[in-house]
Protein backbone atom coordinates (compact mmCIF):
# COMPACT_ATOMS: atom_id res chain seq x y z
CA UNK A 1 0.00 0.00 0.00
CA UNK A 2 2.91 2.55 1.42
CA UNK A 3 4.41 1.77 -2.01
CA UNK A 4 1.59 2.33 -4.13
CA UNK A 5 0.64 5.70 -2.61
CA UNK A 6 4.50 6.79 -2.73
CA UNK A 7 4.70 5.81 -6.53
CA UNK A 8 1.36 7.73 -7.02
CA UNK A 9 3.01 11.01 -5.40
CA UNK A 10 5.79 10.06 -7.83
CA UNK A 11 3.73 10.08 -10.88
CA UNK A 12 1.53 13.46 -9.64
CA UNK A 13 4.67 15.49 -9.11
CA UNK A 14 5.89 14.67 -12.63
CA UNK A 15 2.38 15.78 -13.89
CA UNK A 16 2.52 18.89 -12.09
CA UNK A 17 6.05 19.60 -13.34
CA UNK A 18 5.38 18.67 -17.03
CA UNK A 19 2.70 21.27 -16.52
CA UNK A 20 4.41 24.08 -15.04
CA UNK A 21 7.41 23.26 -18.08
CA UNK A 22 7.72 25.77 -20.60
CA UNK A 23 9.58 24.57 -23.74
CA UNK A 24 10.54 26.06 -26.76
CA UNK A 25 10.39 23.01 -29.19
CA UNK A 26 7.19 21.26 -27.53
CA UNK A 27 3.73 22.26 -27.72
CA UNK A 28 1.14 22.97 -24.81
CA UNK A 29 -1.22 20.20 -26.41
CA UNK A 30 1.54 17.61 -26.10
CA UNK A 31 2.49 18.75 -22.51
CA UNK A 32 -1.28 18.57 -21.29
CA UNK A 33 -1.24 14.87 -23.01
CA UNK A 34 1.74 14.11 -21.08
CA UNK A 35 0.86 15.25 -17.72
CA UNK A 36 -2.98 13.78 -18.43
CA UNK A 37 -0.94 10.75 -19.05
CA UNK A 38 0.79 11.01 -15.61
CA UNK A 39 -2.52 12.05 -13.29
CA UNK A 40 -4.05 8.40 -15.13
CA UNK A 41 -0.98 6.42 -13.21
CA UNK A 42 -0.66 8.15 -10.41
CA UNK A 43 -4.78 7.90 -10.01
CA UNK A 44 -4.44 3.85 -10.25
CA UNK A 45 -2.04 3.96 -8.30
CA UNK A 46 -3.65 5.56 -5.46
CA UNK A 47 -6.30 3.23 -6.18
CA UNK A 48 -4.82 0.26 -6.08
CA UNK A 49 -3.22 1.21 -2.55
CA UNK A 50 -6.98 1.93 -1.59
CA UNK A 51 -6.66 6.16 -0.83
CA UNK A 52 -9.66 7.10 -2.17
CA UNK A 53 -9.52 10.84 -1.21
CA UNK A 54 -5.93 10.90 -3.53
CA UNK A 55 -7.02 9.29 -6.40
CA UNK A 56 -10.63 11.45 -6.48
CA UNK A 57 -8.19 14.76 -6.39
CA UNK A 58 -6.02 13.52 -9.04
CA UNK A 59 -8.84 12.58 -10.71
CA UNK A 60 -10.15 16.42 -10.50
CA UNK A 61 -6.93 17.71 -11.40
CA UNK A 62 -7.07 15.25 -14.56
CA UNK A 63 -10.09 17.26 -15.37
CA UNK A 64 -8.65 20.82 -15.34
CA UNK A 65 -5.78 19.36 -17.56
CA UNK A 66 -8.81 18.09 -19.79
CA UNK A 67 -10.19 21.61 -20.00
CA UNK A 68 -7.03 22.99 -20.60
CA UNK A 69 -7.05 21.24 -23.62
CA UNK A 70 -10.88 21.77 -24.85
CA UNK A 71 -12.31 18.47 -24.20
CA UNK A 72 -15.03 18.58 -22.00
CA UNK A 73 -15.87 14.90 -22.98
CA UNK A 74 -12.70 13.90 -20.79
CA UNK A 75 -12.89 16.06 -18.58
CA UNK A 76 -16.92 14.97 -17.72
CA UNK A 77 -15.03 11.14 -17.73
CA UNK A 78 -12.53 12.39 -15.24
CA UNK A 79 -15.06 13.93 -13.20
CA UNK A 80 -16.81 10.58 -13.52
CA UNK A 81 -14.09 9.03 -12.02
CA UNK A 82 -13.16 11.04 -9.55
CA UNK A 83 -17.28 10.67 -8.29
CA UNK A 84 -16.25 7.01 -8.31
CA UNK A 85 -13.61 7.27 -6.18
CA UNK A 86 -15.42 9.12 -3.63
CA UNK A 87 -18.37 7.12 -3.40
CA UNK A 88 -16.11 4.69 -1.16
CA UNK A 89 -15.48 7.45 1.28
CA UNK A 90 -17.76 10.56 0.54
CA UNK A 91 -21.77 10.68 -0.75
CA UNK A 92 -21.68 14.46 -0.89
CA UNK A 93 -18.21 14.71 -2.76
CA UNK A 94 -19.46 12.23 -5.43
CA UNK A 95 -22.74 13.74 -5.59
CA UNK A 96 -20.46 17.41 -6.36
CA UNK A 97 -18.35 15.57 -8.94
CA UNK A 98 -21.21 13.56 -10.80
CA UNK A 99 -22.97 17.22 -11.05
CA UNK A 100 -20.07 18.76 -12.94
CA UNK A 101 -19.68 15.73 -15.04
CA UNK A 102 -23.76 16.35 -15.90
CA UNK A 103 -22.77 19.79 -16.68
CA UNK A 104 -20.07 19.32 -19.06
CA UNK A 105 -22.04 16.33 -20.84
CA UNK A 106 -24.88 18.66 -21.14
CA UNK A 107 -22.85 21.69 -22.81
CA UNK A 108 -21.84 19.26 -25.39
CA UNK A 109 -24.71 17.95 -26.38
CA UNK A 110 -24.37 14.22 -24.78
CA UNK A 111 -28.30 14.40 -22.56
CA UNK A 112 -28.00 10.52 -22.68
CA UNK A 113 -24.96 10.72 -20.47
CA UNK A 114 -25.75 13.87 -18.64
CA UNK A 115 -29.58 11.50 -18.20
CA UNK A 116 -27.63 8.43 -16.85
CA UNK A 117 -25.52 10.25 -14.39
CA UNK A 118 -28.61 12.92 -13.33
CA UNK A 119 -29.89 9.64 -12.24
CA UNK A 120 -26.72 8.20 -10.35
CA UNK A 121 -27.13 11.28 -8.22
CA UNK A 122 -30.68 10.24 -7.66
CA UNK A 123 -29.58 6.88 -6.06
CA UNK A 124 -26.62 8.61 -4.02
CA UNK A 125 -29.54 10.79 -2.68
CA UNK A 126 -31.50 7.88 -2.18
CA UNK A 127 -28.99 5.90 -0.35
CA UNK A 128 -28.72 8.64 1.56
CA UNK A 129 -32.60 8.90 2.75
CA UNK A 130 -32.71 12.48 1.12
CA UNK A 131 -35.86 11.44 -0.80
CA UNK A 132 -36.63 15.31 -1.64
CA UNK A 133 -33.22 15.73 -3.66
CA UNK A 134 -33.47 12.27 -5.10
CA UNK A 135 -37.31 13.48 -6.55
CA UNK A 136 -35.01 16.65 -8.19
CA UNK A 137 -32.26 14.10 -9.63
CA UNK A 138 -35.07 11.24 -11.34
CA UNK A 139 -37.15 13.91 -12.60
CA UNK A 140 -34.70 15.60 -14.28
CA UNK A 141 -33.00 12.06 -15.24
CA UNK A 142 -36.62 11.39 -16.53
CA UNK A 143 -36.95 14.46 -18.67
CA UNK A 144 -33.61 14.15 -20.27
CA UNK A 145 -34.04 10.33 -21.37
CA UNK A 146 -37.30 11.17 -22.60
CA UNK A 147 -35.67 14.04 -24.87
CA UNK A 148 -33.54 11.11 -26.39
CA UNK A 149 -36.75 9.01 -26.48
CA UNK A 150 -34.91 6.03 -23.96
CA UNK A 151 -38.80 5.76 -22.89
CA UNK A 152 -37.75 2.67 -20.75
CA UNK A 153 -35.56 4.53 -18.66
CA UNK A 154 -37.55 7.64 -18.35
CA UNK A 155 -40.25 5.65 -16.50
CA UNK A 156 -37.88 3.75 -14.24
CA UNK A 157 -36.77 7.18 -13.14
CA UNK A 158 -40.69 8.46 -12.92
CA UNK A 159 -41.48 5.58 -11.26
CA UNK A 160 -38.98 6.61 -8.65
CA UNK A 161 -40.20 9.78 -8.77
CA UNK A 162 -43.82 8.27 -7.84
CA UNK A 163 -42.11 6.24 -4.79
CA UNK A 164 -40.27 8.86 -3.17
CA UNK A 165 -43.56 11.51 -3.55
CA UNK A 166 -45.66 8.76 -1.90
CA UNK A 167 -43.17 8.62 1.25
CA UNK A 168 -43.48 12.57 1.59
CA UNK A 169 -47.13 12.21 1.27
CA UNK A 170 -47.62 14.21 -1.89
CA UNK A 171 -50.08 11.55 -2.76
CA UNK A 172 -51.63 13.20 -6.29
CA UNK A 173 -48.26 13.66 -7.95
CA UNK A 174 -47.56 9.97 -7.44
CA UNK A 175 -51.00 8.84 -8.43
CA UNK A 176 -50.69 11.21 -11.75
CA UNK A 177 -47.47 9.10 -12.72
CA UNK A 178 -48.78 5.77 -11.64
CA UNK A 179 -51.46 5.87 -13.92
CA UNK A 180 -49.72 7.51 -16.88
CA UNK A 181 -47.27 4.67 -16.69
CA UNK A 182 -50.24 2.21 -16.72
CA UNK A 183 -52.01 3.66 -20.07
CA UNK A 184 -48.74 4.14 -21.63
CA UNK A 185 -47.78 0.45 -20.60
CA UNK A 186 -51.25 -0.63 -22.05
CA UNK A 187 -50.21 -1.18 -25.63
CA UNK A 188 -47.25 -2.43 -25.16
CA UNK A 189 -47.09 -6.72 -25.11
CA UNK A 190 -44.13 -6.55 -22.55
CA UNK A 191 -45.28 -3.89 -20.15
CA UNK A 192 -49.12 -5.07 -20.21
CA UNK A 193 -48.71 -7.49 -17.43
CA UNK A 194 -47.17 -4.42 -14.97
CA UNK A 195 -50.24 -2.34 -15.50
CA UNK A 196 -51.85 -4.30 -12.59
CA UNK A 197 -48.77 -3.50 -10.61
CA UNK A 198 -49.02 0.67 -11.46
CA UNK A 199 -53.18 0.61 -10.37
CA UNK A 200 -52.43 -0.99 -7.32
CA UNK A 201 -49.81 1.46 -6.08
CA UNK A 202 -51.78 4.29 -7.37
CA UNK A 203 -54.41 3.00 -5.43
CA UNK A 204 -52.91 2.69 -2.61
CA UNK A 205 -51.96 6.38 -2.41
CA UNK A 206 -55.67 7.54 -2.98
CA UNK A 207 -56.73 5.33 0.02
CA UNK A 208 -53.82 7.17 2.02
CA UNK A 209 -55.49 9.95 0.92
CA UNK A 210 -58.84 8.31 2.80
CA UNK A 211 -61.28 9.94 0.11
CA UNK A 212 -63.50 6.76 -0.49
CA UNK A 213 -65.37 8.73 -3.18
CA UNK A 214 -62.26 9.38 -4.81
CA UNK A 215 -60.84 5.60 -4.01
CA UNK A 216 -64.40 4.55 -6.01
CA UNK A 217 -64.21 6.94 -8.94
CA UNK A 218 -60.88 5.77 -9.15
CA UNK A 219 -61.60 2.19 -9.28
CA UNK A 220 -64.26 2.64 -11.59
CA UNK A 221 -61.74 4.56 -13.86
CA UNK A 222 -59.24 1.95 -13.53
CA UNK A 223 -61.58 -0.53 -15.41
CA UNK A 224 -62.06 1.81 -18.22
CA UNK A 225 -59.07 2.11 -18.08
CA UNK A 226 -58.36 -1.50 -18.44
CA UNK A 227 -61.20 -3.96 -18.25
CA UNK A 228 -59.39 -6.81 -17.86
CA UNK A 229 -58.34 -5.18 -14.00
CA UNK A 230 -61.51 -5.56 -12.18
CA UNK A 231 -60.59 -9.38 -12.26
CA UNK A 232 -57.52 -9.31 -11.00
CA UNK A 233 -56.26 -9.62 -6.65
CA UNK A 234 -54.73 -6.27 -7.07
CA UNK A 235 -58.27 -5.02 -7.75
CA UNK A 236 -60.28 -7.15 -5.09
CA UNK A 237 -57.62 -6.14 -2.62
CA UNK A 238 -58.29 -2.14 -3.55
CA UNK A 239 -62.26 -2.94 -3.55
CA UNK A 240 -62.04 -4.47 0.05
CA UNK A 241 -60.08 -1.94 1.67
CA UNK A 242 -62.26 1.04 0.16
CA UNK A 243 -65.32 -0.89 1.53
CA UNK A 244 -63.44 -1.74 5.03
CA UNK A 245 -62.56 2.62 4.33
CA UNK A 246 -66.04 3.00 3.82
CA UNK A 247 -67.44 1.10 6.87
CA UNK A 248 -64.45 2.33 9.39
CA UNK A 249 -63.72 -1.42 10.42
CA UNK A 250 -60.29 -2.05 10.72
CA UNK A 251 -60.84 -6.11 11.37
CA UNK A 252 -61.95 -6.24 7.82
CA UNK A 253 -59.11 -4.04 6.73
CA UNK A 254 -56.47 -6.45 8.26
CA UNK A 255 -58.02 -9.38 6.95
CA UNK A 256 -58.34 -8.11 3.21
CA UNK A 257 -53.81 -7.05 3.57
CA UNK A 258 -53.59 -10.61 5.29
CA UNK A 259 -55.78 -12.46 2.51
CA UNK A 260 -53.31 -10.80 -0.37
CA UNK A 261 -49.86 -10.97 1.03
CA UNK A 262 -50.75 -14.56 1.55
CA UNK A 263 -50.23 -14.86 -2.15
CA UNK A 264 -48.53 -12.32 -3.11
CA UNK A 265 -45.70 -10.88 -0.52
CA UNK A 266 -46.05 -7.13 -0.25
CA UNK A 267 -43.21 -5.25 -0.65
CA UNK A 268 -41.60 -2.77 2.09
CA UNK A 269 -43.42 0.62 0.05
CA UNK A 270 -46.45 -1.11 0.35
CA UNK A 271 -46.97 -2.31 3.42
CA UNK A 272 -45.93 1.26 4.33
CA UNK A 273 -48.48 3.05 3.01
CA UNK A 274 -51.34 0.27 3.62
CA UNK A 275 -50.00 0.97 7.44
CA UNK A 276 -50.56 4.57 6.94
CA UNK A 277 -54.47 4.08 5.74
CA UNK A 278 -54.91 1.53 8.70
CA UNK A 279 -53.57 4.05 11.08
CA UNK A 280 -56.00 6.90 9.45
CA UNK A 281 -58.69 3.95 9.84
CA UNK A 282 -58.13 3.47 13.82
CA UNK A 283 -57.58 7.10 14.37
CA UNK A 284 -61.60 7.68 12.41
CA UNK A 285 -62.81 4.44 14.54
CA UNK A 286 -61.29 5.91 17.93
CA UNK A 287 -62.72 9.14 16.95
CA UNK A 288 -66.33 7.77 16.62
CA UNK A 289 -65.89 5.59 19.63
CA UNK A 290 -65.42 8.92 21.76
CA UNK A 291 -69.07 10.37 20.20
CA UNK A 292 -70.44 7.56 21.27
């Protein structure tokens, strides 16, 4: 390790000297190669010894020398790896570096890069439990995959988007992405069979919500919207729990989450927002026990 991270400093000095050389016979493009050259070994080096911190700065520094030169291609790759780097050791200094990589990809015209790393930042943020940030990152990962018409990924990001709004309780805007994934899903013979999946979770926020009319006009738009729904679990499951919503008994509400995950074992978002209805449920059916 001692010897990697000494022949790293090796190879960094020579970079920084080739760069501060002034030379009558050699050109500044051929000096920036040179010392971009250098920062590469030096950064593997400090990899390969494990000092994270040294090979993200070099890393950085390879950038500048990029810029130096005009190409902000390399110098968004360098930034790249520099995020890389820090990921092992530093969220927020990742986070920083992937940004100016978007930047850079952006100003030349590469959106499916700039798309793919907006949306790297969106799972640092998410890692990190910062689920308002991560909304900012997929949503703008979304738009910018969409511009390039990578559909596929634009909804994995909006879909994201729709998870993270559902934790903060900003119930509509999920709902309004659930079921625009759904129709768009509709016509296609691979997505089809997910369309079940969307309903359900969009359902799920409007009983969070705890509006049964608007659970019902829902439901009833759901079949429209798909006829072949009202015969699936995913839409018994919804139709129970709006009628268990409806008559304020929680028994029945228990039974109909029990009856489903039987078959079909709900996952951690789920059962988090079916606990949120059931708590608005007791809280309504402690509330009328006190009138009476």
């Amino acid at each position: 390790m001692a010897d990697q991270i000494a022949k790293g400093e090796e190879f960094e000095n020579k970079a920084e000297k080739k760069i501060n050389s002034w030379g009558l016979f050699s050109s500044s493009s051929s000096k920036y190669d040179e010392a971009a050259e250098l920062y590469e070994k030096a950064a593997n080096s400090f990899k390969l010894a494990k000092a994270w911190d040294k090979a993200a700065l070099v890393y950085i520094k390879l950038a500048g020398v990029h810029l130096k030169s005009d190409s902000k291609h390399e110098a968004a790759s360098a930034y790249v790896s520099a995020a890389n780097s820090y990921k092992k050791i530093s969220p927020k200094e990742a986070i920083s570096c992937l940004e100016q990589a978007v930047n850079y990809f952006m100003e030349i015209g590469r959106f499916s890069m700039a798309a793919r790393y907006c949306k790297e930042i969106g799972e640092l943020c998410e890692n990190e439990q910062n689920f308002e940030q991560a909304i900012v990152y997929f949503e703008r990962s979304a738009d910018l995959f969409q511009s390039e018409e990578v559909n596929t990924s634009a909804n994995q990001c909006k879909l994201k988007v729709a998870q993270f709004s559902a934790q903060l309780e900003q119930y509509p805007k999920a709902i309004e992405i659930y079921e625009e994934i759904a129709k768009q899903s509709l016509n296609n013979n691979l997505l089809k069979y997910s369309v079940k999946g969307y309903l359900l979770n969009a359902g799920l926020c409007q009983l969070c919500k705890g509006d049964v009319v608007a659970i019902t006009n829902s439901l009833e738009r759901y079949q429209d919207l798909d006829p072949t729904f009202s015969g699936t679990r995913e839409y018994k499951l919804l139709a129970d729990l709006a009628a268990s919503i409806d008559e304020e008994d929680v028994a029945k509400f228990t039974d109909a989450v029990k009856e489903f995950d039987s078959m079909t074992r709900l996952d951690a978002w789920k059962t988090t927002m079916l606990l949120r209805a059931k708590e608005a449920l007791k809280a309504k059916e402690l509330e009328e026990d006190d009138l009476t």
